[in-house]
N, C-alpha and C. Protein backbone atom coordinates (compact mmCIF):
# COMPACT_ATOMS: atom_id res chain seq x y z
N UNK A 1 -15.47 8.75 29.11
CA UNK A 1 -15.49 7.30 29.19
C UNK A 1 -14.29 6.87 30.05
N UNK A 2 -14.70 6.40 30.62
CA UNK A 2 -13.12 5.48 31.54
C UNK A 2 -12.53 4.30 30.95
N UNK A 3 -11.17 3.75 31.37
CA UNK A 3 -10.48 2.87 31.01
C UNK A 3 -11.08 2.05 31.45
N UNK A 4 -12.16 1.41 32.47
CA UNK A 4 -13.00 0.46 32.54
C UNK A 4 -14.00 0.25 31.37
N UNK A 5 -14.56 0.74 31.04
CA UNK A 5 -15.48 0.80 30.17
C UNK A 5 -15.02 0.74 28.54
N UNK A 6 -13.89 1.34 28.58
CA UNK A 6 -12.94 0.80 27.39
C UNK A 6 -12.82 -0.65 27.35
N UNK A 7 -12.42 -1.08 28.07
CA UNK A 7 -11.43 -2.29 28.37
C UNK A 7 -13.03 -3.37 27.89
N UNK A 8 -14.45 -2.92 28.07
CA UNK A 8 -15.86 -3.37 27.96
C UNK A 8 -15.92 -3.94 26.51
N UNK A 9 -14.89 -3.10 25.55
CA UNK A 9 -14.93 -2.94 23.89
C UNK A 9 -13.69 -3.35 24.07
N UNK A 10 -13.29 -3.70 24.44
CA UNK A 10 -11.28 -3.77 23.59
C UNK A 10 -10.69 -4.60 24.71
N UNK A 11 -9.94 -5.75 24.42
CA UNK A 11 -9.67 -6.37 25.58
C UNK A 11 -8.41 -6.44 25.62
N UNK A 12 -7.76 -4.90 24.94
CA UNK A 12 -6.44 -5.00 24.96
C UNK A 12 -5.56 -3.46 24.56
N UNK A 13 -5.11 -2.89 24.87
CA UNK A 13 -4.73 -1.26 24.24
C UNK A 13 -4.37 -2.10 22.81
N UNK A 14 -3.77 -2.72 22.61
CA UNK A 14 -3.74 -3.07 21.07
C UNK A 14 -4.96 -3.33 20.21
N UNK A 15 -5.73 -4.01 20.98
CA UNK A 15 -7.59 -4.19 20.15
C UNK A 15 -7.51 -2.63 20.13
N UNK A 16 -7.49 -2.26 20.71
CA UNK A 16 -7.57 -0.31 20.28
C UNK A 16 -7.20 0.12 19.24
N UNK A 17 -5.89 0.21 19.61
CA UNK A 17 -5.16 1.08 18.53
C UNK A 17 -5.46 0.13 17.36
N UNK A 18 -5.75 -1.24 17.07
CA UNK A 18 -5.87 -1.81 15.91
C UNK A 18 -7.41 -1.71 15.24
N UNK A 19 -8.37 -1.14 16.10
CA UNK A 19 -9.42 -0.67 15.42
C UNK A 19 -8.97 0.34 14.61
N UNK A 20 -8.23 1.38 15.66
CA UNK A 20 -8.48 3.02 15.06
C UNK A 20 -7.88 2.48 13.61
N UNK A 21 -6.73 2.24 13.52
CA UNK A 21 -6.07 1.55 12.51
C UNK A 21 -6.53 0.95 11.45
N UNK A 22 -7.07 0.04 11.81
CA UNK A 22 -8.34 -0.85 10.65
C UNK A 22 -9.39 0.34 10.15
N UNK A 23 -9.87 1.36 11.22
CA UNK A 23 -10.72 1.84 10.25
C UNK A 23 -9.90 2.67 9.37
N UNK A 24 -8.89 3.45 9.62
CA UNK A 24 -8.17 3.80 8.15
C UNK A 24 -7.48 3.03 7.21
N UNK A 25 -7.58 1.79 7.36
CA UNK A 25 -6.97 0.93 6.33
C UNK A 25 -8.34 1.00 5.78
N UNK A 26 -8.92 0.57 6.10
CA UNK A 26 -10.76 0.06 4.90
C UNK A 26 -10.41 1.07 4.31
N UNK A 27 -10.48 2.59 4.89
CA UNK A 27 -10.49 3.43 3.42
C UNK A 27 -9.42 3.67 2.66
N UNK A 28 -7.87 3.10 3.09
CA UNK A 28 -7.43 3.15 1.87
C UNK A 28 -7.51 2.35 0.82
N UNK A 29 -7.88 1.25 1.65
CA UNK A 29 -8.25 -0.08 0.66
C UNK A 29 -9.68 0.14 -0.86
N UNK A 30 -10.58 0.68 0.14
CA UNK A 30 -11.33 1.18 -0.29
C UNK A 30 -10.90 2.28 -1.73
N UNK A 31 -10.46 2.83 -1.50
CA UNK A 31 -9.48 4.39 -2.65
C UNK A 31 -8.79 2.92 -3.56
N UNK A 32 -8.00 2.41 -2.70
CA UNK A 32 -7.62 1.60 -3.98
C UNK A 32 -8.44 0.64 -4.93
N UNK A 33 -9.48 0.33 -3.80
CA UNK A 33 -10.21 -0.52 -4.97
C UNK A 33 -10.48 0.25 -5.93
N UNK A 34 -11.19 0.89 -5.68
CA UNK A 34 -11.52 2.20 -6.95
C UNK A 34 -10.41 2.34 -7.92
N UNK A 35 -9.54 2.45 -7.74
CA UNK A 35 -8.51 2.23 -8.79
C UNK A 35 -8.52 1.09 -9.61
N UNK A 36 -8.34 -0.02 -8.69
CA UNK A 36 -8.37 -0.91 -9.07
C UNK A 36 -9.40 -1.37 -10.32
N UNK A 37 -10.33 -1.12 -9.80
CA UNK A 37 -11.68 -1.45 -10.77
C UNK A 37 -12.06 0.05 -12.09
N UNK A 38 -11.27 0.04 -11.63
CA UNK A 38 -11.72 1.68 -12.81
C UNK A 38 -11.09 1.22 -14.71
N UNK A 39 -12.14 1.69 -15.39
CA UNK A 39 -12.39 1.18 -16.76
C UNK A 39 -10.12 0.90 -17.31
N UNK A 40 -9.54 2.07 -16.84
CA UNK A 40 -8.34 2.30 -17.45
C UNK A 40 -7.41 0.79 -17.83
N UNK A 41 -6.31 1.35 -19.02
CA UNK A 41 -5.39 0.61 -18.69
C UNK A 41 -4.53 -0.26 -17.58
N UNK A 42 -4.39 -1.19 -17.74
CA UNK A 42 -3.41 -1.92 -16.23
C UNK A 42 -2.09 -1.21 -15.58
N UNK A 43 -1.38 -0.88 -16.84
CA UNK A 43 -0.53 0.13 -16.53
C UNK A 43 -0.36 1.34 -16.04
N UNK A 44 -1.80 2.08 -16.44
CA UNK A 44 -1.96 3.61 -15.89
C UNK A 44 -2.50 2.65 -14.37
N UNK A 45 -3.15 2.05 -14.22
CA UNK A 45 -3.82 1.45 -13.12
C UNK A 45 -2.68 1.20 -11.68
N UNK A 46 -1.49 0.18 -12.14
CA UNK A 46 -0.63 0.10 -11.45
C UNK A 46 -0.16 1.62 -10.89
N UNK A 47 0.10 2.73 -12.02
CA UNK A 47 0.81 3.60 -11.36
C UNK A 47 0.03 4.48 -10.78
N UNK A 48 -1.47 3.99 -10.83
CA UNK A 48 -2.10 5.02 -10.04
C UNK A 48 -2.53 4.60 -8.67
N UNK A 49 -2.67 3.34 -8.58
CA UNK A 49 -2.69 2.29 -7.50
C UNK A 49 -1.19 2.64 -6.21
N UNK A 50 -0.48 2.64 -6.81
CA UNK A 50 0.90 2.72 -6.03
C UNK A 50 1.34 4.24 -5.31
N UNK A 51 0.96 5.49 -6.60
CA UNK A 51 1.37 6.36 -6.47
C UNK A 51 0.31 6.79 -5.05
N UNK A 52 -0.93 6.68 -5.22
CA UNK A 52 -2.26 6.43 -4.16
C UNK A 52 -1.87 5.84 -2.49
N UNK A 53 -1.40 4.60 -2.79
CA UNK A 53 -1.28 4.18 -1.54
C UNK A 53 0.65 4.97 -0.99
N UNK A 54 1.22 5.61 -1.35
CA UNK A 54 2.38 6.17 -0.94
C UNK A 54 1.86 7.39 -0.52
N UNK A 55 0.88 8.35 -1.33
CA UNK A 55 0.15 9.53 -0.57
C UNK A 55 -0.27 9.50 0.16
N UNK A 56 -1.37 8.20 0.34
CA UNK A 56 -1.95 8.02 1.68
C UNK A 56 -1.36 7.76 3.15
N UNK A 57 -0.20 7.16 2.61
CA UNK A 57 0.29 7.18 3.86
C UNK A 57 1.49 8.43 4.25
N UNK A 58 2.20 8.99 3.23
CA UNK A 58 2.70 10.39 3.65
C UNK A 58 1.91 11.39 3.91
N UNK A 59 0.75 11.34 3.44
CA UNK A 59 -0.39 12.30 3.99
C UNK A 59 -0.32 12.16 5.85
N UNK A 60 -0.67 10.76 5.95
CA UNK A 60 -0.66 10.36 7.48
C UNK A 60 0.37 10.67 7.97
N UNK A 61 1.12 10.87 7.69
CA UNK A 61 2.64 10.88 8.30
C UNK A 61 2.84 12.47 9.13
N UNK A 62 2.26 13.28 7.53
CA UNK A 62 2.54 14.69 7.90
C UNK A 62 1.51 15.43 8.93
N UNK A 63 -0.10 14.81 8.20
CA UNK A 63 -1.43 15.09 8.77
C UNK A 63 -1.97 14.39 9.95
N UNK A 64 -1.74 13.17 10.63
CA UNK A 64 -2.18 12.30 11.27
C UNK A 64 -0.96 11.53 12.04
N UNK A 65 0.14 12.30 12.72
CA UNK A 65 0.96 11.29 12.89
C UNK A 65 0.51 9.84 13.95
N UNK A 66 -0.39 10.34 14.72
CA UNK A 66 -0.39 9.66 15.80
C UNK A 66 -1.40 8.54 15.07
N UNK A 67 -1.75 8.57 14.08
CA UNK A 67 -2.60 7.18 13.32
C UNK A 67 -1.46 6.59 12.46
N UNK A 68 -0.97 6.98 11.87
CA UNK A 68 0.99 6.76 11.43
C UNK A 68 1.52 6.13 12.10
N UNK A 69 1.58 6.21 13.44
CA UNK A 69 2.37 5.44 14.62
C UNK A 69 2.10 4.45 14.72
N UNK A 70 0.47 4.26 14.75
CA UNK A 70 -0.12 3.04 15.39
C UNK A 70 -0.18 2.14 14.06
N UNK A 71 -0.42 2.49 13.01
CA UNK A 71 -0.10 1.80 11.61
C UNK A 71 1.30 1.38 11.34
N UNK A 72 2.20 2.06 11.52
CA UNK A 72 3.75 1.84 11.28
C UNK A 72 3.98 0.60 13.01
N UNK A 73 3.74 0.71 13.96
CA UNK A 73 3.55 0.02 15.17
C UNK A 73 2.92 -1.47 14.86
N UNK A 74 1.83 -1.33 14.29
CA UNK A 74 0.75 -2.56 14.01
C UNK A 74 1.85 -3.56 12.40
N UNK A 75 2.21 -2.73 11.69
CA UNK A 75 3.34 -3.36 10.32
C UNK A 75 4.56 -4.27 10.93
N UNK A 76 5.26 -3.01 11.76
CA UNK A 76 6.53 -3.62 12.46
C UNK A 76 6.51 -5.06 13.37
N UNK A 77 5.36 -4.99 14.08
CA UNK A 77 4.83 -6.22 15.18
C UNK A 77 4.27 -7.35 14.30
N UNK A 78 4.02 -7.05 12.85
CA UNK A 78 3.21 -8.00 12.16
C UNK A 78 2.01 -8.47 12.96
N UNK A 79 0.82 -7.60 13.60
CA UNK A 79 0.15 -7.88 13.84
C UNK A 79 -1.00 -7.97 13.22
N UNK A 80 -2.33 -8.66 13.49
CA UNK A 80 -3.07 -9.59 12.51
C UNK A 80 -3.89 -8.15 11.79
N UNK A 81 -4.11 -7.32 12.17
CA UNK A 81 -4.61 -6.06 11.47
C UNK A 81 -3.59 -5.71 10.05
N UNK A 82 -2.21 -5.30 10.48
CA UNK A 82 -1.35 -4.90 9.54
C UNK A 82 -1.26 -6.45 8.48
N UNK A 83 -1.16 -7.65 8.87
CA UNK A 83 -1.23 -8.71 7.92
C UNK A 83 -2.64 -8.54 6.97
N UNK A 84 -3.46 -8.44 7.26
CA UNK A 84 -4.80 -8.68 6.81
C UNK A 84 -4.73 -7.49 5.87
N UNK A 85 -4.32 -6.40 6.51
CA UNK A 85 -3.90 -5.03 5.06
C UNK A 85 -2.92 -5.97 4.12
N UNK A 86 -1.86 -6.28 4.52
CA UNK A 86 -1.24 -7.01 3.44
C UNK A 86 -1.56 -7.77 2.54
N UNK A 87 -2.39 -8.31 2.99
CA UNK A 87 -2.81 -9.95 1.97
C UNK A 87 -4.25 -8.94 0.92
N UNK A 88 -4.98 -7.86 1.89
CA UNK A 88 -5.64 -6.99 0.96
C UNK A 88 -4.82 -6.15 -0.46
N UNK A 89 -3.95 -5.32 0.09
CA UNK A 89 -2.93 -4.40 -1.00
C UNK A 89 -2.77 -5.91 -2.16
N UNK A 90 -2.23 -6.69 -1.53
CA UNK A 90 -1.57 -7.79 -2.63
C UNK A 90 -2.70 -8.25 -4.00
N UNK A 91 -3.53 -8.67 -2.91
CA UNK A 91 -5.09 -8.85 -3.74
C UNK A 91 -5.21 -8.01 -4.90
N UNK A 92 -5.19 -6.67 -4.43
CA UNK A 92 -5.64 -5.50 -5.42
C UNK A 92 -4.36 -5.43 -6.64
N UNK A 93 -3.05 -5.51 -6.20
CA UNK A 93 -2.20 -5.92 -7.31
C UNK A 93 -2.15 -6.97 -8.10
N UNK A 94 -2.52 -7.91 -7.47
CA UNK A 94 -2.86 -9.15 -8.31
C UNK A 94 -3.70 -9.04 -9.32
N UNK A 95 -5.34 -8.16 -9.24
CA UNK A 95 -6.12 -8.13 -9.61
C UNK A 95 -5.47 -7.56 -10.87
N UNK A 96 -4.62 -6.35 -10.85
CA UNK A 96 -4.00 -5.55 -12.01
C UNK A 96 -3.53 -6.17 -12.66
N UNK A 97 -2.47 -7.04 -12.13
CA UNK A 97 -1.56 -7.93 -13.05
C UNK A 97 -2.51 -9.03 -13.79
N UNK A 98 -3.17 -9.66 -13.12
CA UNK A 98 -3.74 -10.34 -14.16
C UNK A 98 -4.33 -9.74 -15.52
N UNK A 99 -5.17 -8.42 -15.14
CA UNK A 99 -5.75 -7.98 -16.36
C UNK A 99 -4.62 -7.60 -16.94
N UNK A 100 -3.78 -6.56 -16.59
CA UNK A 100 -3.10 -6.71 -17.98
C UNK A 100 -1.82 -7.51 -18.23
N UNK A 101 -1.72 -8.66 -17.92
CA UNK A 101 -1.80 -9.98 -18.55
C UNK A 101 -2.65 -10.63 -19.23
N UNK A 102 -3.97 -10.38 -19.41
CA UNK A 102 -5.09 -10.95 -20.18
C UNK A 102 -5.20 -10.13 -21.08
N UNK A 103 -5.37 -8.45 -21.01
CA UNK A 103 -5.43 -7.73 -21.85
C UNK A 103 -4.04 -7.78 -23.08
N UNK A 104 -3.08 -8.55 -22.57
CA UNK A 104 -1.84 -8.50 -23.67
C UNK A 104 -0.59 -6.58 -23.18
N UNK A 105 -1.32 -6.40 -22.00
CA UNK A 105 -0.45 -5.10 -21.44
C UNK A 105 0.56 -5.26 -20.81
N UNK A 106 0.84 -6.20 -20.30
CA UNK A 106 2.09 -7.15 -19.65
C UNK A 106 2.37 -8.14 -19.68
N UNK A 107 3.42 -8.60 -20.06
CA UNK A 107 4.16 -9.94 -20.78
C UNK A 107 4.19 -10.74 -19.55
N UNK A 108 4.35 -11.06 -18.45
CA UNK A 108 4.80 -10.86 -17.40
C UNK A 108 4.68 -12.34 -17.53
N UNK A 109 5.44 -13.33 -17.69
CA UNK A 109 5.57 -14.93 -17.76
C UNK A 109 4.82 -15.49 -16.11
N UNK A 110 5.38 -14.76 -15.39
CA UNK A 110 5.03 -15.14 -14.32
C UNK A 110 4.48 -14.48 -13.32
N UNK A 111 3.38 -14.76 -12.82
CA UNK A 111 2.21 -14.16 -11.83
C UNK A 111 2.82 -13.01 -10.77
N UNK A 112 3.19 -14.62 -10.17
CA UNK A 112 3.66 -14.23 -8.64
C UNK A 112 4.81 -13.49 -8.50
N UNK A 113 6.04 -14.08 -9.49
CA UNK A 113 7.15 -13.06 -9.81
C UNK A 113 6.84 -11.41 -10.11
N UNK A 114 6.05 -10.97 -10.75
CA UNK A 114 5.62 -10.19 -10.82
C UNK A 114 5.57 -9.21 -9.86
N UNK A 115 3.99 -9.83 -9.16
CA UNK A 115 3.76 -9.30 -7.90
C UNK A 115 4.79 -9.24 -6.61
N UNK A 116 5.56 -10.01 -6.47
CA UNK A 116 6.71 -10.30 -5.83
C UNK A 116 7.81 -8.50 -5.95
N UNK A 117 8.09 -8.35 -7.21
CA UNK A 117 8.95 -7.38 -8.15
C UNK A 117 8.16 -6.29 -7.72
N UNK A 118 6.95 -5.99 -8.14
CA UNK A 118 5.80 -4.92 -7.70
C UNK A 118 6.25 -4.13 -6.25
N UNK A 119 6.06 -5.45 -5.49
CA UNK A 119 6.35 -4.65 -3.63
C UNK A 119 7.62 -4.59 -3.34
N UNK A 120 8.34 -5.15 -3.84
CA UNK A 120 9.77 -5.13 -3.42
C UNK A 120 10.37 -3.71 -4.15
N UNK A 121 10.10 -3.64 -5.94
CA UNK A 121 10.33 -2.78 -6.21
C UNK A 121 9.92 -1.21 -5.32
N UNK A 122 8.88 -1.00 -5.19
CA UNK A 122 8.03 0.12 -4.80
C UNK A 122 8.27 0.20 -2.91
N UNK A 123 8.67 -0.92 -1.94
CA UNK A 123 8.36 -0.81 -0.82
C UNK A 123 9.46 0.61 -0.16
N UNK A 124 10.20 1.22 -0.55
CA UNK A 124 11.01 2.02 -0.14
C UNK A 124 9.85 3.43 -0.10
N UNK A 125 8.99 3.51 -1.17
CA UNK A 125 7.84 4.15 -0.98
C UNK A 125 6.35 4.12 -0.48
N UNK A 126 6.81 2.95 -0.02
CA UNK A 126 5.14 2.18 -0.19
C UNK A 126 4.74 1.53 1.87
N UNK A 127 6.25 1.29 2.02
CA UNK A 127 6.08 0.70 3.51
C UNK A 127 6.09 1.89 4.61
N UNK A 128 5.29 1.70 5.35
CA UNK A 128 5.41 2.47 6.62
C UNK A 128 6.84 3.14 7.39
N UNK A 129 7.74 1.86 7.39
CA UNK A 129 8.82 2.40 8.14
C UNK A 129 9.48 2.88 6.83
N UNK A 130 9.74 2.77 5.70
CA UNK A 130 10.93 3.54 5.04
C UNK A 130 10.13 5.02 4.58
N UNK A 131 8.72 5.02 4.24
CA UNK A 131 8.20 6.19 4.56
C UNK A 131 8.50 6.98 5.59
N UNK A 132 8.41 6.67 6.70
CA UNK A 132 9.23 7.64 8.06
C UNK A 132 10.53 8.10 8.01
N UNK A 133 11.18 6.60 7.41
CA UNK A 133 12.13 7.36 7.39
C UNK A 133 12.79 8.46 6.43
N UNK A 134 12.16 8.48 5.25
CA UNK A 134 12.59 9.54 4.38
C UNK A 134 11.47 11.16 4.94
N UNK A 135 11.19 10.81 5.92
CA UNK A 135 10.03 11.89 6.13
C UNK A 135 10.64 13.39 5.59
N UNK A 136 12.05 13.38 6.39
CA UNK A 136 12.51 14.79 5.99
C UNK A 136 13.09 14.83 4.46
N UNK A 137 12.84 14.21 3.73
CA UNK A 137 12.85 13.94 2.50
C UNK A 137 12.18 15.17 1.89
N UNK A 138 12.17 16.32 0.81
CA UNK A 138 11.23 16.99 0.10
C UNK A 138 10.20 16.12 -0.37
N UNK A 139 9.14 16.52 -0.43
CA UNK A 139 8.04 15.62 -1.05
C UNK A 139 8.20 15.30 -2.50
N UNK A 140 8.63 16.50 -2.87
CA UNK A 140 8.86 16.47 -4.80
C UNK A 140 9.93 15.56 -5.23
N UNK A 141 10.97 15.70 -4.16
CA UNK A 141 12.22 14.97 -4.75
C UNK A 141 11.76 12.93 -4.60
N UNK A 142 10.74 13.09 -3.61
CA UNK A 142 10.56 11.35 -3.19
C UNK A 142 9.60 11.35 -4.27
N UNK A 143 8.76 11.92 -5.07
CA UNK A 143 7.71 12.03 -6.09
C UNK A 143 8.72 11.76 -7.05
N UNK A 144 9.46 12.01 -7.67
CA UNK A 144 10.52 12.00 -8.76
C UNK A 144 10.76 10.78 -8.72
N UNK A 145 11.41 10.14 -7.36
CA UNK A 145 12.07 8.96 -7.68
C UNK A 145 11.38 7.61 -7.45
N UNK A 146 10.01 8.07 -7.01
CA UNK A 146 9.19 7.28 -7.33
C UNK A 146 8.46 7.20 -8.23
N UNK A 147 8.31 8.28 -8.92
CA UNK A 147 8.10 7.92 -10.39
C UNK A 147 8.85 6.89 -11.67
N UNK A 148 10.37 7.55 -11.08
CA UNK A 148 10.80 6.58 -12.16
C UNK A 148 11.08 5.28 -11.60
N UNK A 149 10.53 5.11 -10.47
CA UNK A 149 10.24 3.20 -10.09
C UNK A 149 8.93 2.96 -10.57
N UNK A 150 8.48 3.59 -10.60
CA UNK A 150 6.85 2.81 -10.72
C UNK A 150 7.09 2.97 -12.52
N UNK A 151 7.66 3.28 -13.30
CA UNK A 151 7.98 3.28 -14.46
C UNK A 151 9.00 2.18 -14.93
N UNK A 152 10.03 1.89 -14.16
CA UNK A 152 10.86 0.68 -14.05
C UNK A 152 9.86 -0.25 -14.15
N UNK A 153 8.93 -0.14 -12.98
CA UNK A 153 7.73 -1.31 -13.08
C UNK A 153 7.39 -1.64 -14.17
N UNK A 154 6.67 -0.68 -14.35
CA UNK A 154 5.91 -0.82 -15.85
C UNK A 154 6.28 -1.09 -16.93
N UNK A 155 7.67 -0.49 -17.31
CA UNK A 155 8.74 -1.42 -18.30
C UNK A 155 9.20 -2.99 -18.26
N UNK A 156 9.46 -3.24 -17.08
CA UNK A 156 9.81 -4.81 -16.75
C UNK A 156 8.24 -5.82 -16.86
N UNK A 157 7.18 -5.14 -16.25
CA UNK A 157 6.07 -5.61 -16.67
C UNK A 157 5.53 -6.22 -18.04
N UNK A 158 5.71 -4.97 -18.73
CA UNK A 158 5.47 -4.73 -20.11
C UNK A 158 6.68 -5.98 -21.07
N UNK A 159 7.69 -6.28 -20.44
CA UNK A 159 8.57 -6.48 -21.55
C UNK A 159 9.29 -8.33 -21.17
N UNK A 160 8.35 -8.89 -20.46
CA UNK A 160 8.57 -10.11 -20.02
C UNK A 160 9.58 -10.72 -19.61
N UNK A 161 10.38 -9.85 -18.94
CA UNK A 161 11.51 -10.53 -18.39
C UNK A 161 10.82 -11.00 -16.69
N UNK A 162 10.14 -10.86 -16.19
CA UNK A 162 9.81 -12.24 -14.83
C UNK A 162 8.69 -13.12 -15.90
């Protein structure tokens, strides 16, 4: 195919790389919904939700760098692909927090505080660029200490202080 005929579909190397991009976001989105919606607790839910989307993207990192790039590229630029993942991930946390807020599994006074605490807490594992940058990180040792954040979570969740 030639760069003419590209250019036929994509009216931009960024419409590009933000397809290739978009189509691996649907499926992580996708993996997470499944979490999301799955019979379990809110709590096992959150930490399986989180622990999920940090694999997926160290997977990419190690397995896929050059889709890594253009994802970590598309985050940094805040372009309308990487936003539209955002406002998706958020969705799917929201969805958690509410249930277990309804279910009586998290005290959590406040919604948005919450969710707010959620990404901020977790983004050292969870964002593109601080993922890279711990790349040379052992995998086990960034598994550890993201465990006991996504457990921080779940305690502060659980115990109504937002």
């Amino acid at each position: 195919m030639t760069h003419a005929n590209v250019y036929r579909y994509f009216p931009s190397k960024d419409a590009l790389l933000d397809a290739v991009a978009g189509r691996w976001l649907r499926d992580v989105e996708s993996r997470l919904a499944g979490i999301a919606d799955a019979p379990d607790p809110a709590d096992d839910k959150i930490e399986r939700l989180l622990t999920a989307l940090a694999t997926m993207q160290r997977d990419a990192l190690s397995d896929e760098p050059n889709l890594f790039a253009v994802h970590l590229d598309a985050t940094v630029a805040a372009r309308p692909i990487a936003r539209r993942h955002r406002v998706r991930l958020r969705s799917l946390v929201e969805r958690v927090v509410e249930e277990g807020m309804a279910a009586g599994t998290f005290s959590a006074r406040d919604r948005e505080r919450a969710i707010a605490y959620i990404f901020d807490a977790s983004y050292r594992f969870t964002h593109p660029l601080a993922i890279q940058h711990d790349a040379d990180v052992p995998r086990d040792l960034v598994d550890v200490r993201f465990g006991a954040v996504i457990h921080a979570i779940q305690r502060v969740l659980r115990s109504g202080v937002l």
